[in-house]
Protein backbone atom coordinates (compact mmCIF):
# COMPACT_ATOMS: atom_id res chain seq x y z
CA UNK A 1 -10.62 53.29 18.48
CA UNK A 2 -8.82 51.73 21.37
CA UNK A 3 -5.79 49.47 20.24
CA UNK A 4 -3.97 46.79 22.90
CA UNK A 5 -0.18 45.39 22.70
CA UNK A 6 -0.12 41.81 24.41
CA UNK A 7 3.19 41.26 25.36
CA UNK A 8 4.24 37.03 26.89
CA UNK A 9 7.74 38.19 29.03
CA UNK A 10 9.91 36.93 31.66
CA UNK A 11 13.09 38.67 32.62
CA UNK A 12 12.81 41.75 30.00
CA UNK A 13 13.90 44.53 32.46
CA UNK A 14 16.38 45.74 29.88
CA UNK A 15 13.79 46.30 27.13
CA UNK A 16 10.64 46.19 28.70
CA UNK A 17 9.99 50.22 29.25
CA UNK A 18 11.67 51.11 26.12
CA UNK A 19 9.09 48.72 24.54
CA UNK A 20 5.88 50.97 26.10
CA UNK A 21 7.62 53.98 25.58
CA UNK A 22 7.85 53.58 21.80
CA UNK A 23 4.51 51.93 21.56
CA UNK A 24 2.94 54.84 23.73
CA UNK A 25 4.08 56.95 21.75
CA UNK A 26 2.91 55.08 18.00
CA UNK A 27 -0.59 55.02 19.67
CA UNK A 28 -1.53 52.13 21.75
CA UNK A 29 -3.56 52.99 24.53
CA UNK A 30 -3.40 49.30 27.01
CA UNK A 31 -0.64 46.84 27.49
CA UNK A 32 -1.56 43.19 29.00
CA UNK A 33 1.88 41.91 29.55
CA UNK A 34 1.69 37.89 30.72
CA UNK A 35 4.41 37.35 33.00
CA UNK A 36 5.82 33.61 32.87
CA UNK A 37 8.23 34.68 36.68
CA UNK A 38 10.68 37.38 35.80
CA UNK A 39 13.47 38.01 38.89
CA UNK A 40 15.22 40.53 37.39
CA UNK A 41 13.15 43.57 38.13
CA UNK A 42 10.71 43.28 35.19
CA UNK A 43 7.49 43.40 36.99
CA UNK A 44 9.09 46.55 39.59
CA UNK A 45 9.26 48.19 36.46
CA UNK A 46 5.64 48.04 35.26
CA UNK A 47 3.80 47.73 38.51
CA UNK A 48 3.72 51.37 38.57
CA UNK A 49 1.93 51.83 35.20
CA UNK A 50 0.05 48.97 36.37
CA UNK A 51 -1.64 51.13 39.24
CA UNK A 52 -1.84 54.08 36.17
CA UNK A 53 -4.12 51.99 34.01
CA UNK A 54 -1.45 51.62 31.59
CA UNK A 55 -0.93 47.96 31.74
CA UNK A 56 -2.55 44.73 32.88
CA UNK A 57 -0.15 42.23 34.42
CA UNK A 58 -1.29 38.60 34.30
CA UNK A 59 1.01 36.40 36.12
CA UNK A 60 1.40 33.01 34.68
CA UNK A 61 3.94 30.62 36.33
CA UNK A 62 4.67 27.36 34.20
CA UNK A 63 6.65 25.82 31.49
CA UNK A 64 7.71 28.38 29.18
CA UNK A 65 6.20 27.15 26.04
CA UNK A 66 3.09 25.66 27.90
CA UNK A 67 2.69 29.28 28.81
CA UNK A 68 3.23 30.98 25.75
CA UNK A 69 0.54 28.78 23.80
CA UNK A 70 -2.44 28.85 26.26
CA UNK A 71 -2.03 31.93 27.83
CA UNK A 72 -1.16 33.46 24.51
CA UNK A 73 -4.95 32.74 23.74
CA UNK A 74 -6.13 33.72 27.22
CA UNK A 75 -4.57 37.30 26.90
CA UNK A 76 -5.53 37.76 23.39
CA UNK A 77 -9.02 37.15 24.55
CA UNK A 78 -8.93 39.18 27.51
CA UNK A 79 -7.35 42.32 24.96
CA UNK A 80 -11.52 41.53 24.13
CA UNK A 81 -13.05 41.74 27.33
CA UNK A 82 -11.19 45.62 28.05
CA UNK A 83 -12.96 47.02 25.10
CA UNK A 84 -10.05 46.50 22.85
CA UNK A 85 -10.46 47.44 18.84
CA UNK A 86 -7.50 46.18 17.51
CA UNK A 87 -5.25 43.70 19.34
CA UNK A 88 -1.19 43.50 18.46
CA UNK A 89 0.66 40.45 19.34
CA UNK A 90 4.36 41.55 20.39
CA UNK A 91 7.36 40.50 22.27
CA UNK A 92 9.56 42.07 24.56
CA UNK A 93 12.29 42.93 21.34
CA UNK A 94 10.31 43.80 18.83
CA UNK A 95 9.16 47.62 17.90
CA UNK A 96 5.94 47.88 15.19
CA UNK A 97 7.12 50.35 12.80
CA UNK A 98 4.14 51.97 10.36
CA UNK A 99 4.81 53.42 7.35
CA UNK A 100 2.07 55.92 7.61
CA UNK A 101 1.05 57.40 10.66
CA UNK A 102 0.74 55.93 13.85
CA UNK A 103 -0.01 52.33 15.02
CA UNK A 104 -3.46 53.27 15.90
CA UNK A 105 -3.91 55.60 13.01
CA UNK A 106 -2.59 53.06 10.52
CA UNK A 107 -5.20 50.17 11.77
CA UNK A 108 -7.88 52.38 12.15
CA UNK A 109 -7.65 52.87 8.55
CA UNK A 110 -7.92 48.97 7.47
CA UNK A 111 -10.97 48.37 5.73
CA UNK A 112 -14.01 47.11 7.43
CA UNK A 113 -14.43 43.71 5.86
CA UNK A 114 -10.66 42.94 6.97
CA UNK A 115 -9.80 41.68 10.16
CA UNK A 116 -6.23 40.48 10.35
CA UNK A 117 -2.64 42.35 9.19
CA UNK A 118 0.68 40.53 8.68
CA UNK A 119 3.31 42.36 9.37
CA UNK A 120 6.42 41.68 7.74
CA UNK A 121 9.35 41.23 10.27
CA UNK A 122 13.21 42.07 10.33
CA UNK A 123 16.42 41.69 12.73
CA UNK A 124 19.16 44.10 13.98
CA UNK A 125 22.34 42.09 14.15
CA UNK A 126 24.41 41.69 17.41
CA UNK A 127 27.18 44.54 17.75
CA UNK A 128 30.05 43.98 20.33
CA UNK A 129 29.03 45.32 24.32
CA UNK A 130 30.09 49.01 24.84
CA UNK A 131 28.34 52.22 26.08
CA UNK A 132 24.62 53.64 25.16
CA UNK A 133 21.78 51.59 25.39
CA UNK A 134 20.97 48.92 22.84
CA UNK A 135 18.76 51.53 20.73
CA UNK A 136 22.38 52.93 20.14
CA UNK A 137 24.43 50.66 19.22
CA UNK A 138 22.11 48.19 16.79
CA UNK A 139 21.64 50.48 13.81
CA UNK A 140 22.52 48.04 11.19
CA UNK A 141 20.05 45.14 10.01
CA UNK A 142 19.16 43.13 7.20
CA UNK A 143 17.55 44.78 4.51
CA UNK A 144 14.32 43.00 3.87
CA UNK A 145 11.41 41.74 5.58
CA UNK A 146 11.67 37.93 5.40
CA UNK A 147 11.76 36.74 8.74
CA UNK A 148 8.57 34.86 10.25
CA UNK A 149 5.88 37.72 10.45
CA UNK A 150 3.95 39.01 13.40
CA UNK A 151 0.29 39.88 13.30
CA UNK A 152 -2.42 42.13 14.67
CA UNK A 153 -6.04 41.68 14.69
CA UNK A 154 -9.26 42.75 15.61
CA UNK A 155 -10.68 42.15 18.85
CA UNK A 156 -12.63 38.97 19.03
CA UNK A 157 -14.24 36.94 22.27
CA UNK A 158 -13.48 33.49 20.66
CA UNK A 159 -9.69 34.29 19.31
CA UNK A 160 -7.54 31.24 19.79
CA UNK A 161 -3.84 31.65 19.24
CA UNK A 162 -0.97 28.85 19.07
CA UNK A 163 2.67 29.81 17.33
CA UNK A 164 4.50 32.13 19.47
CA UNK A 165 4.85 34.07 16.38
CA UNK A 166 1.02 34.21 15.60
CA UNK A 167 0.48 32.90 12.07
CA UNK A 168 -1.32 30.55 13.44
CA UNK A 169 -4.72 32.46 14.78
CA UNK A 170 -8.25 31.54 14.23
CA UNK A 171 -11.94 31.95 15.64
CA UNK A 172 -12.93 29.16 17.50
CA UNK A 173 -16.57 28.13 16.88
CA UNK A 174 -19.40 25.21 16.11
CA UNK A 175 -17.68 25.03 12.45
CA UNK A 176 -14.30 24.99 11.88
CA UNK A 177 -12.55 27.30 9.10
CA UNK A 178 -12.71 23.35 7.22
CA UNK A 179 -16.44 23.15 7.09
CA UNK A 180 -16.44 25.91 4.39
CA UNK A 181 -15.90 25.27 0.93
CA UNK A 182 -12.94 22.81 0.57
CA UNK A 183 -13.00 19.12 0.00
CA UNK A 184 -12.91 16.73 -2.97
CA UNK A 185 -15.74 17.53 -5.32
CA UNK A 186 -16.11 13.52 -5.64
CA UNK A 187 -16.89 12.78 -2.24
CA UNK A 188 -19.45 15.04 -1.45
CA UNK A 189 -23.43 13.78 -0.69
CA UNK A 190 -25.44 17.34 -1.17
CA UNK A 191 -24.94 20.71 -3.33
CA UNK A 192 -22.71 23.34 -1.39
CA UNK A 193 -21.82 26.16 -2.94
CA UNK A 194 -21.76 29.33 -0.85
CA UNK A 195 -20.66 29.29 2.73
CA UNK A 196 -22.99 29.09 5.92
CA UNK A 197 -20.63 30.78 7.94
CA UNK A 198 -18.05 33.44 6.61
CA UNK A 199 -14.63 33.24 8.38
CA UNK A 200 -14.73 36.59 10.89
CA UNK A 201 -11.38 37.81 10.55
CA UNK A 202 -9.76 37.80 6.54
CA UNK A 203 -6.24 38.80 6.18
CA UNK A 204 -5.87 42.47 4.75
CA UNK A 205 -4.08 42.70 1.50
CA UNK A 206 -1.43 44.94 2.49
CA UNK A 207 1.34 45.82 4.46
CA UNK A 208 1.56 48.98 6.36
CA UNK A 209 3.69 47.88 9.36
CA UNK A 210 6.90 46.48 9.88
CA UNK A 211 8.36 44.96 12.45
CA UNK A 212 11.91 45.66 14.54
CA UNK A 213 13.45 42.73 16.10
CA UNK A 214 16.54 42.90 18.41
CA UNK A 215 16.70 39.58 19.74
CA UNK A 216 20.76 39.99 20.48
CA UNK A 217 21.41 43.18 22.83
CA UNK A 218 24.03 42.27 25.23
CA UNK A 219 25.92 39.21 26.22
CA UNK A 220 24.68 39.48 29.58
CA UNK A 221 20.91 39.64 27.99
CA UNK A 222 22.32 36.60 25.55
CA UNK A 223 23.09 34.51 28.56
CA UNK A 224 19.88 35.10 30.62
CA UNK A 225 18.09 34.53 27.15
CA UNK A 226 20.30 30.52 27.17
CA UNK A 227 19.21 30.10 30.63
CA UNK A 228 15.55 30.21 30.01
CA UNK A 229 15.96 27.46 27.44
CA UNK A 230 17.81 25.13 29.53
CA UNK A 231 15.44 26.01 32.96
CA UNK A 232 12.75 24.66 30.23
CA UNK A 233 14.84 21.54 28.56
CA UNK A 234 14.34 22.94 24.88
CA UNK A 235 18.24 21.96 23.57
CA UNK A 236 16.96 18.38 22.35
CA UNK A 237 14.74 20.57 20.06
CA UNK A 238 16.80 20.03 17.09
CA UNK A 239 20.63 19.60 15.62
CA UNK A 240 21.24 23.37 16.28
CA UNK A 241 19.99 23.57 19.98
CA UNK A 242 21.96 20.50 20.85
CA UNK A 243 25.07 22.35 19.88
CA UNK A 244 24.38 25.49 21.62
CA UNK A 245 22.98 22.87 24.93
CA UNK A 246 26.94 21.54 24.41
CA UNK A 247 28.10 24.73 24.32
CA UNK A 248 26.24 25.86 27.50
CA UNK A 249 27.08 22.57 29.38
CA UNK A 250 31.10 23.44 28.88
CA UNK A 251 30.70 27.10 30.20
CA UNK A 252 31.12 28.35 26.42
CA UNK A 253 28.66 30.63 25.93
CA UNK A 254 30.97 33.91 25.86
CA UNK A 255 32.41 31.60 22.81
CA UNK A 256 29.63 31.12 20.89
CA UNK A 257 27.83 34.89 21.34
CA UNK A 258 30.81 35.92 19.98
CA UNK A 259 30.33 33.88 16.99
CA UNK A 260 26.79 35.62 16.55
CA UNK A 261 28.44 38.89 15.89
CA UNK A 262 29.27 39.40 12.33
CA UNK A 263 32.96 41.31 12.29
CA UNK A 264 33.50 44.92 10.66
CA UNK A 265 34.40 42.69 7.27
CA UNK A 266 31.37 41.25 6.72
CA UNK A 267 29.39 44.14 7.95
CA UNK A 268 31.08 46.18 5.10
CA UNK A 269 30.20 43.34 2.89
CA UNK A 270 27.01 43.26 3.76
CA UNK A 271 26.21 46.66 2.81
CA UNK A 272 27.91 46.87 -0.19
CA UNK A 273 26.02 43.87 -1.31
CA UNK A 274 22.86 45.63 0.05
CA UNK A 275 21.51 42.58 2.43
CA UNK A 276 22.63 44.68 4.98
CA UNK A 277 21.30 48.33 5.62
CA UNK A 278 22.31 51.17 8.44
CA UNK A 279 18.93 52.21 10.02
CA UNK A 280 19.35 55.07 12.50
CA UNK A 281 14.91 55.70 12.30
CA UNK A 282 14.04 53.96 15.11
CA UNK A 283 17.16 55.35 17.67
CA UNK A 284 16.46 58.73 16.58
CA UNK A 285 12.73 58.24 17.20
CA UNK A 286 12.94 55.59 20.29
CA UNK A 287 15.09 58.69 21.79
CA UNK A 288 12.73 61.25 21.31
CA UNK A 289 9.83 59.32 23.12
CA UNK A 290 8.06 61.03 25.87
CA UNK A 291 7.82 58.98 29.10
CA UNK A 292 5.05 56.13 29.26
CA UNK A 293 2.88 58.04 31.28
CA UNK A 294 3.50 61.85 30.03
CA UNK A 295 1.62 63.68 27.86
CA UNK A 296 3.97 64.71 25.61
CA UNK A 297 4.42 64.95 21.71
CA UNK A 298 5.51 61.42 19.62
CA UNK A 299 7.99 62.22 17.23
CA UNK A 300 7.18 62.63 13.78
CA UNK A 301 8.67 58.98 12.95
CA UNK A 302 7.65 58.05 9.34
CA UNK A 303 4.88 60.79 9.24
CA UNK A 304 7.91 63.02 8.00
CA UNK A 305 8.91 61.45 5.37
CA UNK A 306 8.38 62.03 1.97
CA UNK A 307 5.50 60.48 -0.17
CA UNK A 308 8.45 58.77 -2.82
CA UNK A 309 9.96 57.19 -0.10
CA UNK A 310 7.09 56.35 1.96
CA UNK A 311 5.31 54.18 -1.22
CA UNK A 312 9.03 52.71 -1.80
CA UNK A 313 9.28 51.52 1.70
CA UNK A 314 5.24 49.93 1.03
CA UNK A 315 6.25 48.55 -1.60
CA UNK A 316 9.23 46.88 -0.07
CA UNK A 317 6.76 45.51 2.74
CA UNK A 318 4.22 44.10 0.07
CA UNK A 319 6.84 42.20 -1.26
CA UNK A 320 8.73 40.84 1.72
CA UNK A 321 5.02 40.21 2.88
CA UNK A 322 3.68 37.96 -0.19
CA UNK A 323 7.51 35.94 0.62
CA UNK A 324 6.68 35.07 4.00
CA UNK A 325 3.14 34.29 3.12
CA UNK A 326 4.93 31.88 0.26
CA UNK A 327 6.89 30.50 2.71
CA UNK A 328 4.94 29.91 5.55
CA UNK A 329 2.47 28.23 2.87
CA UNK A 330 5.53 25.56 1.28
CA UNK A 331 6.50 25.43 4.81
CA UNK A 332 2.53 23.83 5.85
CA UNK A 333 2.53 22.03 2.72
CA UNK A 334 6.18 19.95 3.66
CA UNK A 335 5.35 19.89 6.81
CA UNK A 336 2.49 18.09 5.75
CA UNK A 337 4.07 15.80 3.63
CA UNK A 338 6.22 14.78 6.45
CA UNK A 339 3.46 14.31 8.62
CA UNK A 340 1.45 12.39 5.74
CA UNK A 341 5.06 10.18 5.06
CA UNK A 342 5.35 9.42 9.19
CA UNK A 343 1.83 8.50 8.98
CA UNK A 344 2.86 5.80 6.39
CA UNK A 345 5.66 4.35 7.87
CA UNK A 346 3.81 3.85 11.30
CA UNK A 347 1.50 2.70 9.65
CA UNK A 348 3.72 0.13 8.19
CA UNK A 349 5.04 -0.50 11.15
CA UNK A 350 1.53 -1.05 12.67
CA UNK A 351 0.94 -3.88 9.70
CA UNK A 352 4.06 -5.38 10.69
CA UNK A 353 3.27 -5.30 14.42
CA UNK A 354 -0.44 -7.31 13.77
CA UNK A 355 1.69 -9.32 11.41
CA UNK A 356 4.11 -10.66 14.46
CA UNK A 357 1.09 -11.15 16.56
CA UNK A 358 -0.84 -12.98 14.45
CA UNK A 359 2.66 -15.27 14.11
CA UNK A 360 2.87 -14.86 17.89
CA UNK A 361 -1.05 -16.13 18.18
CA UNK A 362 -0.03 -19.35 15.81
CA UNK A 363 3.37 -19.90 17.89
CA UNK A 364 1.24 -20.00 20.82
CA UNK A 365 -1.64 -22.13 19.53
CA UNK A 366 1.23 -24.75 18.57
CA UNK A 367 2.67 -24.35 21.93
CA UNK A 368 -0.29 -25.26 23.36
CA UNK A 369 -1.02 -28.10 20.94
CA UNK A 370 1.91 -29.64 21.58
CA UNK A 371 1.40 -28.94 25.64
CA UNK A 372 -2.11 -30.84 25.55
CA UNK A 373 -0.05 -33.79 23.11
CA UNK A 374 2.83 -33.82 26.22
CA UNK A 375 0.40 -34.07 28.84
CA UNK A 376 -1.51 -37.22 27.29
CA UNK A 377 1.92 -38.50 26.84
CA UNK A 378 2.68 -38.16 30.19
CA UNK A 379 -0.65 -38.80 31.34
CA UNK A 380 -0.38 -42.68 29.50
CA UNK A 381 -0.26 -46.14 30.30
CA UNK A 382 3.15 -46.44 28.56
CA UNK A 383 3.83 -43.43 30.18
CA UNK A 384 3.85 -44.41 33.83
CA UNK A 385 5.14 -48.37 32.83
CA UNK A 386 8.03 -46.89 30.83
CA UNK A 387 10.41 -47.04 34.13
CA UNK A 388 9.56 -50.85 33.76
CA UNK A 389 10.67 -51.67 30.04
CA UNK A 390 14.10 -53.20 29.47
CA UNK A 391 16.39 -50.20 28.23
CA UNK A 392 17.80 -51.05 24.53
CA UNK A 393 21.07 -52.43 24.32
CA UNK A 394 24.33 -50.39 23.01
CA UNK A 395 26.79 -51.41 20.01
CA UNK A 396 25.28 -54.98 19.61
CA UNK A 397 25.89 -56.07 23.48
């Protein structure tokens, strides 16, 4: 079984060979890291493991998000073409954690008639800038699972990807996912009732990975994160960008990180309440990774812990995983209501549009009736003798 990490960077040098250390060591064999122009050493850093068969650099200049959606696709297709098994789709800060076993171990163990896992997906919080590395000092997170979830699939040739958090995959072929069996049951013109073409990859029903996400390591890694967004024009996204696009216009930045960290009080609040948790498993194990090229032992990791908390911590995942599958499903379904309500209202709009030019079309038909009535006028007898005719006479003069 050969498994493949694509990673989409630019500018990661701070996290980039921690991220193939740890991965090396939970059993991934080839990393094909897309680079959208790092400048801050990221690509001196993996060159080397590069020329060691260790990773496959694709360099891909371009809009960011341009970038991340088509060569997204291109990679995960390419994870195909180099033999690949099983393909995971990762960033630069984020560390696949499995419950049991290793990475490769754990998806090698998926059944065969599944082709796609979700894995559930939590964040570190920011911590103030001091010594040790960011493994070090971001040991407390939020307790479950609920942010947007990652996935990992198996190889296909015709993958096609398009969120940068990849929810959104499919195979791309002569008939769509659609052409199964959906549709109204009134509009249909012939019997269907099995379907011609099975989708090729069907999510897994469980959840034996997590994911790590440390989005927030440094203020000097917050501030080349803020540049990226405004070298690619994304603060008009939304309300929240604009403010932070504000903030970064009046050389406030410093400011606002600051406002990312929670203080010591609500730290201690949050785990008392329990939607905050201290997790030291991933320092203690990041730290005990071998090199990316030696051949040394992983750590234990997971593998050492005990079969009651092992089938908590699944159980945990299974739950966190069924509420971002609930929530990514309400979130299609407004999203589609939206749509379906813009959809009206331009259309509205378009009624009212072909409206004012059929009034426009009438104006201008009586415009040019009344042209043609001026220009017989003008063109008359009376017309051309009216110079002529005694002018009427005022007040009775």
């Amino acid at each position: 079984m050969k498994l493949a990490m694509t990673l989409v960077i630019r500018d990661e040098a701070d996290v980039i060979e921690d991220n193939l250390r740890y991965h090396r060591a939970q059993g991934v064999d080839l990393f094909i890291a897309l680079d959208n122009g790092s400048t801050d050493g990221t690509l001196e850093i993996l060159e080397p493991y590069e020329q060691a068969g260790i990773v496959k650099l694709v360099r891909m200049p371009g809009p960011m998000l341009k970038v991340q959606r088509h060569g997204a696709t291109e990679i995960a297709r390419l994870a195909h073409e180099m033999d690949a098994d099983w393909v995971i789709h990762n960033d630069a800060d984020e560390f696949w954690w499995p419950v049991a076993g290793n990475l490769k171990q754990t998806l090698d163990a998926i059944p065969d008639q599944y082709g796609i896992v979700l894995a559930p997906r939590t964040e570190f919080i920011a911590r103030p800038d001091g010594k040790g590395t960011f493994a070090e000092r971001l040991t407390i997170r939020e307790t479950r699972f609920k942010r947007p979830p990652k996935t990992a699939h198996r190889a296909h040739p015709l993958i096609k990807m398009w969120e940068r958090h990849p929810i959104d995959i499919w195979v791309k072929s002569d008939r769509p996912p659609r052409s199964g069996l959906v549709g109204k049951p009134a509009l249909r013109v012939e019997a269907r009732h099995r379907e011609e073409r099975e989708l090729d990859l069907v999510l897994a029903p469980e959840f034996p990975i997590a994911v790590l996400h440390f989005p927030l390591r440094s203020s000097e890694q917050y501030r080349k994160k803020i540049d990226l967004v405004a070298d690619n024009r994304l603060f008009d996204r939304d309300a929240e960008a604009r403010i932070l696009g504000n903030a970064y216009e009046a050389g406030r930045l410093d400011q606002l990180y600051e406002g990312l960290i929670p203080d010591d009080e609500t730290v201690a609040r949050g785990l008392a309440e329990g939607w905050l948790v201290e997790d030291t498993d991933f320092r203690d194990y990041l730290l005990a990774c071998p090199g990316v090229a030696d051949e040394g032992d992983p750590p234990p990791g997971t593998r050492a812990w005990s079969e009651v908390r092992r089938r908590a911590a699944l159980d945990a995942l299974k739950e966190d995983g069924m509420y971002a599958i609930s929530r990514y499903m309400q979130t299609i379904a407004s999203k589609k209501r939206k749509r379906h309500m813009q959809v009206r209202r331009l259309q509205r709009l378009g009624r009212r549009v072909r409206m004012s030019e059929r009034q426009i079309r009438q104006l201008q038909r009586r415009l040019q009736r009344r042209s043609r009535q001026l220009r017989k006028i003008r063109e008359s007898r009376w017309w051309r003798m009216r110079p002529r005719l005694p002018k009427p006479r005022r007040g009775g003069h």
